[in-house]
Protein backbone atom coordinates (compact mmCIF):
# COMPACT_ATOMS: atom_id res chain seq x y z
CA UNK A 1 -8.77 8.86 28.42
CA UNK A 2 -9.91 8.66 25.12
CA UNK A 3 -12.52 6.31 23.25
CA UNK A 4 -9.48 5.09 21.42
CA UNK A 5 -7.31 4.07 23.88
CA UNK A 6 -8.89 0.43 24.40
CA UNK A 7 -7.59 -0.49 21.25
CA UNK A 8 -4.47 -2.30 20.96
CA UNK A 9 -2.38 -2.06 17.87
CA UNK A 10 -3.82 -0.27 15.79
CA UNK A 11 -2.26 3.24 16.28
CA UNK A 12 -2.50 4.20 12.71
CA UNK A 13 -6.40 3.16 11.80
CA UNK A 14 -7.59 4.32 15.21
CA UNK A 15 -6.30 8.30 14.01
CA UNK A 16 -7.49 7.55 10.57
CA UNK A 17 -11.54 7.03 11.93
CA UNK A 18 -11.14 9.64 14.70
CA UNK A 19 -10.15 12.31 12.11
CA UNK A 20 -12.83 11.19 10.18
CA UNK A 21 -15.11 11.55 12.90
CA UNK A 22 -14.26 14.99 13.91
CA UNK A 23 -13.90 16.25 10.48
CA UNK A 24 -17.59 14.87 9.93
CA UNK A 25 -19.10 16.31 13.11
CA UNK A 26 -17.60 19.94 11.65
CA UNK A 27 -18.75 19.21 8.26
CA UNK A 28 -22.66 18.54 9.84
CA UNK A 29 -22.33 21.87 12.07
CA UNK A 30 -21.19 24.05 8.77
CA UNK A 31 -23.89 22.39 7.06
CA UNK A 32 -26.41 23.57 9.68
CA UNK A 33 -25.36 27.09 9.43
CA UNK A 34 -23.89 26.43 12.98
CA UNK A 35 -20.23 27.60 12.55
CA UNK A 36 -18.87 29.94 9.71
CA UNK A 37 -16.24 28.69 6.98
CA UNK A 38 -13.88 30.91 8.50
CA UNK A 39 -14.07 28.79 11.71
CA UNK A 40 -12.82 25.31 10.17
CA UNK A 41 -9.18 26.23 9.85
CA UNK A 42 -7.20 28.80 11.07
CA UNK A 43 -5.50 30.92 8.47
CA UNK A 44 -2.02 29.81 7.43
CA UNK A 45 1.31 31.66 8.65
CA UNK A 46 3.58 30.40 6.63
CA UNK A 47 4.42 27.67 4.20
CA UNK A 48 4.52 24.59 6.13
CA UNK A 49 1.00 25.96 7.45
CA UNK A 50 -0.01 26.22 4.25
CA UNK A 51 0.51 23.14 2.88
CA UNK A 52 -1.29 21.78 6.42
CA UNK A 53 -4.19 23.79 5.93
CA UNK A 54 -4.79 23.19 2.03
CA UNK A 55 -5.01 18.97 3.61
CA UNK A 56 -7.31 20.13 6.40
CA UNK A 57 -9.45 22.19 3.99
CA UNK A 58 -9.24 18.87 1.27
CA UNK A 59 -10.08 16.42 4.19
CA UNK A 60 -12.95 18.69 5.18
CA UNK A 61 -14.73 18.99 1.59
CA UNK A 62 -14.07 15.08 1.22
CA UNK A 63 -16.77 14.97 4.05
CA UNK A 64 -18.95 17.70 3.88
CA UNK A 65 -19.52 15.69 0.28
CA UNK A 66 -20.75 12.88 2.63
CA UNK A 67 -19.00 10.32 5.34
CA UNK A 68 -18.94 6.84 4.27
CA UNK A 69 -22.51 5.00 5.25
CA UNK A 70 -20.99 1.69 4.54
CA UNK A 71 -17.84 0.30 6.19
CA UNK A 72 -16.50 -2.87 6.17
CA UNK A 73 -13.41 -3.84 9.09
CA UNK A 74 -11.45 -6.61 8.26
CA UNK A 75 -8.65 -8.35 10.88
CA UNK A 76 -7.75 -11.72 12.01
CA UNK A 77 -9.76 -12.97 14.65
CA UNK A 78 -8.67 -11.16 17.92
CA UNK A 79 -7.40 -8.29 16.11
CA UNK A 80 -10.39 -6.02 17.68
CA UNK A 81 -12.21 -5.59 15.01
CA UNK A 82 -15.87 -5.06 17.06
CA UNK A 83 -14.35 -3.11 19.58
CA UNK A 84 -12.89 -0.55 16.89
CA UNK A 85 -15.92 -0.27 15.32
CA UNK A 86 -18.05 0.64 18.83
CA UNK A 87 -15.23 3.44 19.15
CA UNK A 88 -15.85 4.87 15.69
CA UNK A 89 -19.68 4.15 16.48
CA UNK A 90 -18.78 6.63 19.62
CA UNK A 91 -16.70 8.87 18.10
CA UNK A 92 -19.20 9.74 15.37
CA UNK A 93 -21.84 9.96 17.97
CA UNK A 94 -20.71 11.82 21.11
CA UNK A 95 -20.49 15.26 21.34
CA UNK A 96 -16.54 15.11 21.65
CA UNK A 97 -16.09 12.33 19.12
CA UNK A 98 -15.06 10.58 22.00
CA UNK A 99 -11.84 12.62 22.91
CA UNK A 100 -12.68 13.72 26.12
CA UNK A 101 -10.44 12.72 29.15
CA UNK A 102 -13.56 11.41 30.57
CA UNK A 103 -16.28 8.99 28.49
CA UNK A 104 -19.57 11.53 27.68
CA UNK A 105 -23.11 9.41 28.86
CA UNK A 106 -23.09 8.58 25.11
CA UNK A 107 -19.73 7.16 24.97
CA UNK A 108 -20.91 4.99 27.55
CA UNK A 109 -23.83 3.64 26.77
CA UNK A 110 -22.40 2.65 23.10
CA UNK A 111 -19.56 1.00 24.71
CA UNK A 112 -22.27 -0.82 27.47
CA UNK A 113 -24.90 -1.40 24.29
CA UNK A 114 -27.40 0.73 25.81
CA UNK A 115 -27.32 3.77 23.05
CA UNK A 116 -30.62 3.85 21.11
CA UNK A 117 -29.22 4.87 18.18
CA UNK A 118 -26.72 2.46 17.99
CA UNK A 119 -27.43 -1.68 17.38
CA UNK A 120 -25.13 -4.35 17.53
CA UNK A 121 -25.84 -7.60 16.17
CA UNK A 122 -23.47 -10.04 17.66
CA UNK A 123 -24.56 -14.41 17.69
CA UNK A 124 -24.20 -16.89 19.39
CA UNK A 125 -25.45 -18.92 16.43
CA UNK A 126 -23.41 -20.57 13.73
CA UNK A 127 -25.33 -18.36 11.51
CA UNK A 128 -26.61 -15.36 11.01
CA UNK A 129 -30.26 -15.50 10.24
CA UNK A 130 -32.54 -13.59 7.57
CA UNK A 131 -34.91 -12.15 10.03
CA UNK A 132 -32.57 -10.68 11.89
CA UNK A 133 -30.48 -8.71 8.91
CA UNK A 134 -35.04 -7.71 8.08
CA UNK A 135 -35.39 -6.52 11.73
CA UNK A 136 -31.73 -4.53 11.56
CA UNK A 137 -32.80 -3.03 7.96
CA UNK A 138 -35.99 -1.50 9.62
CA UNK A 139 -34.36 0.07 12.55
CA UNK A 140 -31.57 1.64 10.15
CA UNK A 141 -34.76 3.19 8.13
CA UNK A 142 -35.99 5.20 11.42
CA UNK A 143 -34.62 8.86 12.11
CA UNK A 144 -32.08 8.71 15.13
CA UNK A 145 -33.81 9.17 18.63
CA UNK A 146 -30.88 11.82 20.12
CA UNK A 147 -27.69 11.15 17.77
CA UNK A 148 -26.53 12.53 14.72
CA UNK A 149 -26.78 9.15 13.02
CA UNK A 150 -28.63 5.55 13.28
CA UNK A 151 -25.04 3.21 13.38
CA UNK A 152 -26.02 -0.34 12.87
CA UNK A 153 -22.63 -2.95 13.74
CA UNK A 154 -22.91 -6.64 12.09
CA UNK A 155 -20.07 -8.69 14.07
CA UNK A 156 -18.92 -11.91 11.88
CA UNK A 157 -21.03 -10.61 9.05
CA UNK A 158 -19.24 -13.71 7.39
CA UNK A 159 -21.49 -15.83 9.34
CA UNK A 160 -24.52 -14.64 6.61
CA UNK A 161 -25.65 -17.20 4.36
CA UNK A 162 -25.37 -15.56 0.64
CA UNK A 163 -29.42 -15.31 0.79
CA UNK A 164 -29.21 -13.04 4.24
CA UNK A 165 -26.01 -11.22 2.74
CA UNK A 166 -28.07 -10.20 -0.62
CA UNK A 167 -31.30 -9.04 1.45
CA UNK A 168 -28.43 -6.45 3.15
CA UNK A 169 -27.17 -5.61 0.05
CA UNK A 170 -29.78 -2.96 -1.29
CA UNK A 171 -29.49 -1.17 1.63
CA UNK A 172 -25.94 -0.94 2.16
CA UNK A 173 -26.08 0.18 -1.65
CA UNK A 174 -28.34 2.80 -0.89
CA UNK A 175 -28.19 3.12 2.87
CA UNK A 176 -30.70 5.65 4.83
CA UNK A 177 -29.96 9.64 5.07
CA UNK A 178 -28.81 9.23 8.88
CA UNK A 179 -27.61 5.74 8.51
CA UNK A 180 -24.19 3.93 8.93
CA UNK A 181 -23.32 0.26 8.51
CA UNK A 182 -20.43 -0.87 10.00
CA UNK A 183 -19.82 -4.56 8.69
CA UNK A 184 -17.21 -6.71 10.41
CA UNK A 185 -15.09 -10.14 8.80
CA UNK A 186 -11.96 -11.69 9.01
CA UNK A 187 -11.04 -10.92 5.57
CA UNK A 188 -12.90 -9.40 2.23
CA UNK A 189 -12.84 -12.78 0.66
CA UNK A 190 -15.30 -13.88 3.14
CA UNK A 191 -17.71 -11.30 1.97
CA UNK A 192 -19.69 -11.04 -1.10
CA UNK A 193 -18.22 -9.24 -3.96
CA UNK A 194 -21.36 -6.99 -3.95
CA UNK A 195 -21.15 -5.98 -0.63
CA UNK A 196 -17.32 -5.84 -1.03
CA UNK A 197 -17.16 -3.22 -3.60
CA UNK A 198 -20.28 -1.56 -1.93
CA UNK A 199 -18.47 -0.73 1.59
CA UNK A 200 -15.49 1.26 2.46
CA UNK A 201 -12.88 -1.07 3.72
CA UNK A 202 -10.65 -0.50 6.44
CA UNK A 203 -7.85 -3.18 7.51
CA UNK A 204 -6.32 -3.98 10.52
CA UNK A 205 -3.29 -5.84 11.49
CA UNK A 206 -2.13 -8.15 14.12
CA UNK A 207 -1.28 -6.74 17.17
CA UNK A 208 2.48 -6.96 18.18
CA UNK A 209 3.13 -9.35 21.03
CA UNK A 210 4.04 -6.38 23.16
CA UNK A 211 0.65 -4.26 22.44
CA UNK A 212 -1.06 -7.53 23.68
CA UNK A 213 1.03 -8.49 27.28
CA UNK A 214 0.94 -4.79 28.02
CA UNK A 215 -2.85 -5.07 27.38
CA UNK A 216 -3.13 -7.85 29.55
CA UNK A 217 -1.16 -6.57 32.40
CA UNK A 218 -3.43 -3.40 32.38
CA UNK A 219 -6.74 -5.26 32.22
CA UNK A 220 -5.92 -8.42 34.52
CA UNK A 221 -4.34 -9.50 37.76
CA UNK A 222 -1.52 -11.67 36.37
CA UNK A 223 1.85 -11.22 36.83
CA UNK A 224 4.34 -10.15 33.91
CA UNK A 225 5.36 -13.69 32.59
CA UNK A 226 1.96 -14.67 32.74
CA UNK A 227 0.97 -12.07 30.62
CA UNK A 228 4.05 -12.80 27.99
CA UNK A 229 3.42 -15.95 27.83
CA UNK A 230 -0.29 -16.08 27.17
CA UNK A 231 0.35 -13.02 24.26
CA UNK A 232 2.66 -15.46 22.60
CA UNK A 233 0.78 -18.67 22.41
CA UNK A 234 -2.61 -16.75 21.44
CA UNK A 235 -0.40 -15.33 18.46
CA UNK A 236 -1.95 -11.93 18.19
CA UNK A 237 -5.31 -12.77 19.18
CA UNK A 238 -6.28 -10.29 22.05
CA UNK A 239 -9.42 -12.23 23.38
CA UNK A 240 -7.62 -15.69 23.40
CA UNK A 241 -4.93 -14.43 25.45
CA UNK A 242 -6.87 -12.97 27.91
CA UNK A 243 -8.70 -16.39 28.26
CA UNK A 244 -5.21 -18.04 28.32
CA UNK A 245 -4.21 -15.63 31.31
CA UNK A 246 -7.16 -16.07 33.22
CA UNK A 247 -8.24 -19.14 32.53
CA UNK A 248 -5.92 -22.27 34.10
CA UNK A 249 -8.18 -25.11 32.05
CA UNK A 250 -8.24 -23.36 29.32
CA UNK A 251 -4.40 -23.28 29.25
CA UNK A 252 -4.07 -26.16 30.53
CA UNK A 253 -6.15 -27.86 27.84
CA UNK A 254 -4.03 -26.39 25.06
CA UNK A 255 -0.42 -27.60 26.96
CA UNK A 256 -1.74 -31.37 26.78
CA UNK A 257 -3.41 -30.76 22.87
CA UNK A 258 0.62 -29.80 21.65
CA UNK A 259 2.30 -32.78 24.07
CA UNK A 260 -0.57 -35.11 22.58
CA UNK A 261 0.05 -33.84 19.19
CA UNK A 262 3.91 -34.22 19.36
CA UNK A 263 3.65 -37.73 21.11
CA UNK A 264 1.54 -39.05 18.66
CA UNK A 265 3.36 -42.36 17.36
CA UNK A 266 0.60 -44.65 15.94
CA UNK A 267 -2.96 -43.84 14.42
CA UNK A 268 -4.69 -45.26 18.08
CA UNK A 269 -3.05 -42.11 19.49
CA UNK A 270 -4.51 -40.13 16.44
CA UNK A 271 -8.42 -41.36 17.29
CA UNK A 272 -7.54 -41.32 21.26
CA UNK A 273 -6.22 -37.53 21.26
CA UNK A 274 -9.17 -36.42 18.59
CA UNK A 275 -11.85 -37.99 20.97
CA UNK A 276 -9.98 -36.11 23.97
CA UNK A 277 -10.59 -32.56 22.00
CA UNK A 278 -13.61 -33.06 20.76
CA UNK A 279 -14.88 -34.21 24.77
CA UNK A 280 -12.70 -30.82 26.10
CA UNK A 281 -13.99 -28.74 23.69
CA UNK A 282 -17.56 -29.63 24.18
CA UNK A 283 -16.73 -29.28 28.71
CA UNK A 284 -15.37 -25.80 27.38
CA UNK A 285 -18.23 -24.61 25.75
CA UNK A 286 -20.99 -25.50 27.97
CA UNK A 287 -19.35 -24.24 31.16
CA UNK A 288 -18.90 -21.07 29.18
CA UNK A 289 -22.62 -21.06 27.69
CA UNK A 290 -23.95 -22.61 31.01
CA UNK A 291 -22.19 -19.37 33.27
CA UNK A 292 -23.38 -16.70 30.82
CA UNK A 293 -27.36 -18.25 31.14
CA UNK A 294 -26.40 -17.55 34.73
CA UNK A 295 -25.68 -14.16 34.57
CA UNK A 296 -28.22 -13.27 32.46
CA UNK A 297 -30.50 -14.51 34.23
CA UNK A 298 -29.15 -12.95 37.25
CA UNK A 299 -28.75 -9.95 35.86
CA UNK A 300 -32.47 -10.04 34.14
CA UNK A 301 -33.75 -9.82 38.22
CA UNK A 302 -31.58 -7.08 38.98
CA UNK A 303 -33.38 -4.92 36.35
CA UNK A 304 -36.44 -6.04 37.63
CA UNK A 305 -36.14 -5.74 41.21
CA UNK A 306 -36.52 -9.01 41.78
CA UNK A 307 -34.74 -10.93 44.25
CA UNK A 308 -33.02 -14.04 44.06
CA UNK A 309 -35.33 -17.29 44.44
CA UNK A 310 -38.64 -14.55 44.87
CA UNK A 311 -41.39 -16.03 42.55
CA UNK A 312 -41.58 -13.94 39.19
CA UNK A 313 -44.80 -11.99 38.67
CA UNK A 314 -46.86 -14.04 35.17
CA UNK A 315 -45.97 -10.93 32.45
CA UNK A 316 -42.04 -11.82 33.36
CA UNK A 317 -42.03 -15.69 33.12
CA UNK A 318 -41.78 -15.83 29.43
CA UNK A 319 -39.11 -13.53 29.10
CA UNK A 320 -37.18 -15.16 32.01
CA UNK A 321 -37.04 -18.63 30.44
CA UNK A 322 -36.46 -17.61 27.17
CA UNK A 323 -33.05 -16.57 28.42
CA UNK A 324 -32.52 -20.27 29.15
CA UNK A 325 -34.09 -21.88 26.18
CA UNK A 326 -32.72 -25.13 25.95
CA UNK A 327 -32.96 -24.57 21.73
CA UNK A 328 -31.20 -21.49 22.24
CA UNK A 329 -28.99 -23.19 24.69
CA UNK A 330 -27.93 -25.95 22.51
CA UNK A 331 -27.06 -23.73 19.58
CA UNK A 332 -24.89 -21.45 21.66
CA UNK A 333 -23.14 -24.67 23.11
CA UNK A 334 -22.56 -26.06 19.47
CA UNK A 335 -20.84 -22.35 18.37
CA UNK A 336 -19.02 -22.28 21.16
CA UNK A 337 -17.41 -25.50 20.29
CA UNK A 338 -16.90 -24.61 17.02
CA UNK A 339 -14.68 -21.46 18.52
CA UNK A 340 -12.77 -23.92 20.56
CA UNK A 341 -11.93 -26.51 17.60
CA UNK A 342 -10.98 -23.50 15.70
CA UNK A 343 -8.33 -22.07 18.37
CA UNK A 344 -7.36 -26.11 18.51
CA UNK A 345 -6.50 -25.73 15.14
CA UNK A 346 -4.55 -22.94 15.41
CA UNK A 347 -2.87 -24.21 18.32
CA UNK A 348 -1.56 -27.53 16.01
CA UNK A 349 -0.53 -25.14 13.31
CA UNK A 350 1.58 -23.22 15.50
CA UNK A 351 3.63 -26.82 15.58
CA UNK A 352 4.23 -26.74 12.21
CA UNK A 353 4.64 -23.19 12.10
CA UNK A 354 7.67 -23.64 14.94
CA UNK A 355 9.39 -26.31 12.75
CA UNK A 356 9.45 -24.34 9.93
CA UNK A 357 11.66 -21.51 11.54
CA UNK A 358 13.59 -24.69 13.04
CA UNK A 359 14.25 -25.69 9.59
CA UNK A 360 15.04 -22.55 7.99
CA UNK A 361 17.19 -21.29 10.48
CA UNK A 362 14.41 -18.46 11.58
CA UNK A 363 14.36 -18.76 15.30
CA UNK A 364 16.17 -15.42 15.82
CA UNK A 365 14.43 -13.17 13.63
CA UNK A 366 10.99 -15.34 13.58
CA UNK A 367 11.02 -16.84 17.19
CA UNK A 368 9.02 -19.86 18.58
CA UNK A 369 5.55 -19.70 19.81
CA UNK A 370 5.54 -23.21 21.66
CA UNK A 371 9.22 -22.23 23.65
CA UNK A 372 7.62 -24.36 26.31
CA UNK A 373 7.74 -27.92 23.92
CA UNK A 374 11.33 -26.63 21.98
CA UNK A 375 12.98 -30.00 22.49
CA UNK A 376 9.99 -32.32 20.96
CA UNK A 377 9.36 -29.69 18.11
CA UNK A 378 13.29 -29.88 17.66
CA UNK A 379 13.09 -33.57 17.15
CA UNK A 380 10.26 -33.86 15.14
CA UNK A 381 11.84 -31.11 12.81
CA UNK A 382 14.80 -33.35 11.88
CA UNK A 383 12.29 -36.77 11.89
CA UNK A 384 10.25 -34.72 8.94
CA UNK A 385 11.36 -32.34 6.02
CA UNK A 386 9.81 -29.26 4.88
CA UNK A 387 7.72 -30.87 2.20
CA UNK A 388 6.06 -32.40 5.34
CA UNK A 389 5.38 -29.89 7.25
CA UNK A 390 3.98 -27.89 4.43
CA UNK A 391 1.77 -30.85 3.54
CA UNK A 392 0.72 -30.82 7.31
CA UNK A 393 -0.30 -27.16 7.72
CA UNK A 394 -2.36 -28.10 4.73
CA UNK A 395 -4.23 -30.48 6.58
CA UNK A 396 -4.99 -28.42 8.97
CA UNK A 397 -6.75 -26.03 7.09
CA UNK A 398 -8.70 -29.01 4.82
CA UNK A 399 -9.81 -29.68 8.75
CA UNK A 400 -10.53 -26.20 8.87
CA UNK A 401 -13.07 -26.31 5.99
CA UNK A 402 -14.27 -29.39 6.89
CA UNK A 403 -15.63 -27.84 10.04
CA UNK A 404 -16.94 -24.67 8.32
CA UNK A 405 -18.73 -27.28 5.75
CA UNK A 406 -20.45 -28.66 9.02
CA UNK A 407 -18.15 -32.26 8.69
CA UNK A 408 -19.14 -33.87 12.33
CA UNK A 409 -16.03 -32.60 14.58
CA UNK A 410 -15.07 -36.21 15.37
CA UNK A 411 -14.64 -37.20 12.01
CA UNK A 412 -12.40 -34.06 11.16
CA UNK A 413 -9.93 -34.50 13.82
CA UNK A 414 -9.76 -38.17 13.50
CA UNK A 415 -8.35 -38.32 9.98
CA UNK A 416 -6.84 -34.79 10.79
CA UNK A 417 -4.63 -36.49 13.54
CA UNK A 418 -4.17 -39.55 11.58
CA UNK A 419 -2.48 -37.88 8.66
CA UNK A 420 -0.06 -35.78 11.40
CA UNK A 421 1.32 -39.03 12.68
CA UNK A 422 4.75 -38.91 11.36
């Protein structure tokens, strides 16, 4: 089983970067003097060969002239953008570029986070701060430990303020001998120009609703319709609908935001359901923040060899506690919310989104994602025309920048909800 065969649709990209990966670890052995040139492609037998081996020979020059240092992988959210760049990270840094039918050590310990030569910078933060980008720009400076090269992977480098995104920008302009950037965002217009035109950019696309149930089914103990149905409410998004399939409140929560949504009749409804989300929302994310403290922490004695309730030795305390920071805490709690206002969102859109095939005539080739609520998104189709919906699905996304602008959550879905009411 290869390195590649966690992601999920994205067939075409995935052979794209393991080519590249294998043509670069050839390219690095030639230049050592380790194989001969006679050794990187076999000689051609007849025309159809030939033409093969005159690509093969042009792919391998494009590298040996240097491998990209900077990258930059855009998708949706949910699209597995960070776990395609961990494979590339692994297939550039284990000895079989991450083809063999078992993972190498190195494999795994890039896909656990343990590899030395390989740092991940993922938050838990709304932002991304300017220390850390300082602390990630030293480490790509040092000579890999055991690796070929030093990979350094920024998830939701969109999170950067522009001050943090220029201190990266010399150094993905002029990146270390043995170093490789791997930048990850939603889209290239949420990165700088400068660092746009700086990087190599590689796009992905949504995964197909199929790619995603079979993922699920593979990766989880639900059954079949389950699966299905949690692919086509997340719309694409692979984490989402693993939390919808595994998760009953989570569901759950989202089934009474879309009946609350379509029910709404008066603007009382509108502030009633807004104060409902923004109360579930919050429940949501400190469960979620709460439980991860807990494993950490657990998981913090474990490495230690320290049991459960036994008294920590002094030279551990301050590491312990500053897993449960309450600082710390409360920022991860307020992103976490933020992530769960943000699937809300998309979650209302997909209303408006199911009237508009309604109204054009779509559902055949386009389908519905709410099947579940077809009657009340079949009435409030006729009730509005498209004009409306339009102007709703704009809404949503002034909500949506709203929250990005920091707007205080209540606030946003309170006139949000109030302009919905038909």
């Amino acid at each position: 089983m290869s390195v590649w065969d966690s992601i999920v649709g994205q067939q075409p990209t995935a052979e794209m970067l393991s080519t590249l990966a294998e043509l670069s670890a050839i390219a690095n052995r030639h230049a050592d003097g380790s194989i001969a040139d006679s050794t990187l492609s076999n000689a051609p037998q007849d025309a159809q060969e030939t033409e093969q081996h005159n690509r093969r020979e042009q792919n391998e020059q494009r590298v040996r002239h240097g491998l990209a240092q900077s990258w930059l992988f855009c998708g949706p959210p949910g699209s597995g953008r960070s776990n395609l760049a961990r494979a590339f990270a692994a297939a550039l840094e284990s000895p079989d570029h991450g083809m063999g039918d078992r993972p190498s050590n190195v494999t795994q310990q890039i896909l656990a986070g343990t590899h030395p030569d390989v740092t991940v910078l993922s938050t838990d933060k709304v932002t991304i701060g300017i220390d850390e980008v300082r602390g990630l720009i030293s480490q790509s400076e040092q000579m890999p430990s055991t690796a070929p090269w030093r990979i350094i992977i920024i998830e939701d480098v969109d999170r950067m303020l522009e001050r943090t995104t220029n201190v990266l920008l010399k150094e993905i302009e002029e990146p270390a001998e043995h170093a490789i950037w791997i930048l990850c965002a939603p889209s290239p217009q949420d990165v700088l120009p400068t660092i746009r035109s700086r990087t190599r950019l590689v796009n992905l696309a949504v995964p197909s609703q199929a790619a995603v149930t079979k993922f699920i089914l593979e990766h989880t103990d639900v059954d079949e319709h389950v699966a299905s149905r949690a692919s086509r409410l997340a719309e694409g998004h692979i984490g989402i609908a693993r939390l919808y399939a595994t998760n009953e409140r989570v569901m759950s929560d989202r089934d009474e935001l879309i009946v609350g949504v379509l029910n709404m009749q008066r603007t009382s409804d509108a502030v009633l359901l807004a104060q409902r989300l923004i109360d579930s929302a919050q429940g949501q994310a400190q469960e979620e923040v709460e439980s991860q403290v807990d494993r950490d922490e657990r998981n913090f004695r474990r490495i230690n060899g320290i049991d459960e309730g036994e008294r920590l030795p002094v030279e551990l305390r301050t590491a312990f506690h500053a897993i449960g920071k309450k600082e710390d805490v409360r920022r991860r709690i307020t992103r976490r919310s933020r992530d769960v206002l943000d699937r809300a969102l998309n979650s209302v859109a997909s209303i408006y989104r199911d009237i508009g095939v309604l109204q054009n005539d779509a559902e055949d080739s386009a389908g519905l994602i709410n099947l579940e609520n077809r009657t009340a998104i079949t009435e409030l189709s006729i009730r509005i025309d498209r004009n409306r919906a339009v102007a709703c699905l704009e809404a949503i996304e002034t909500a949506r920048r709203r929250l990005g602008s920091n707007g205080a959550p209540l606030l946003v879905f309170e006139a949000l909800f109030s302009t919905l009411v038909p």
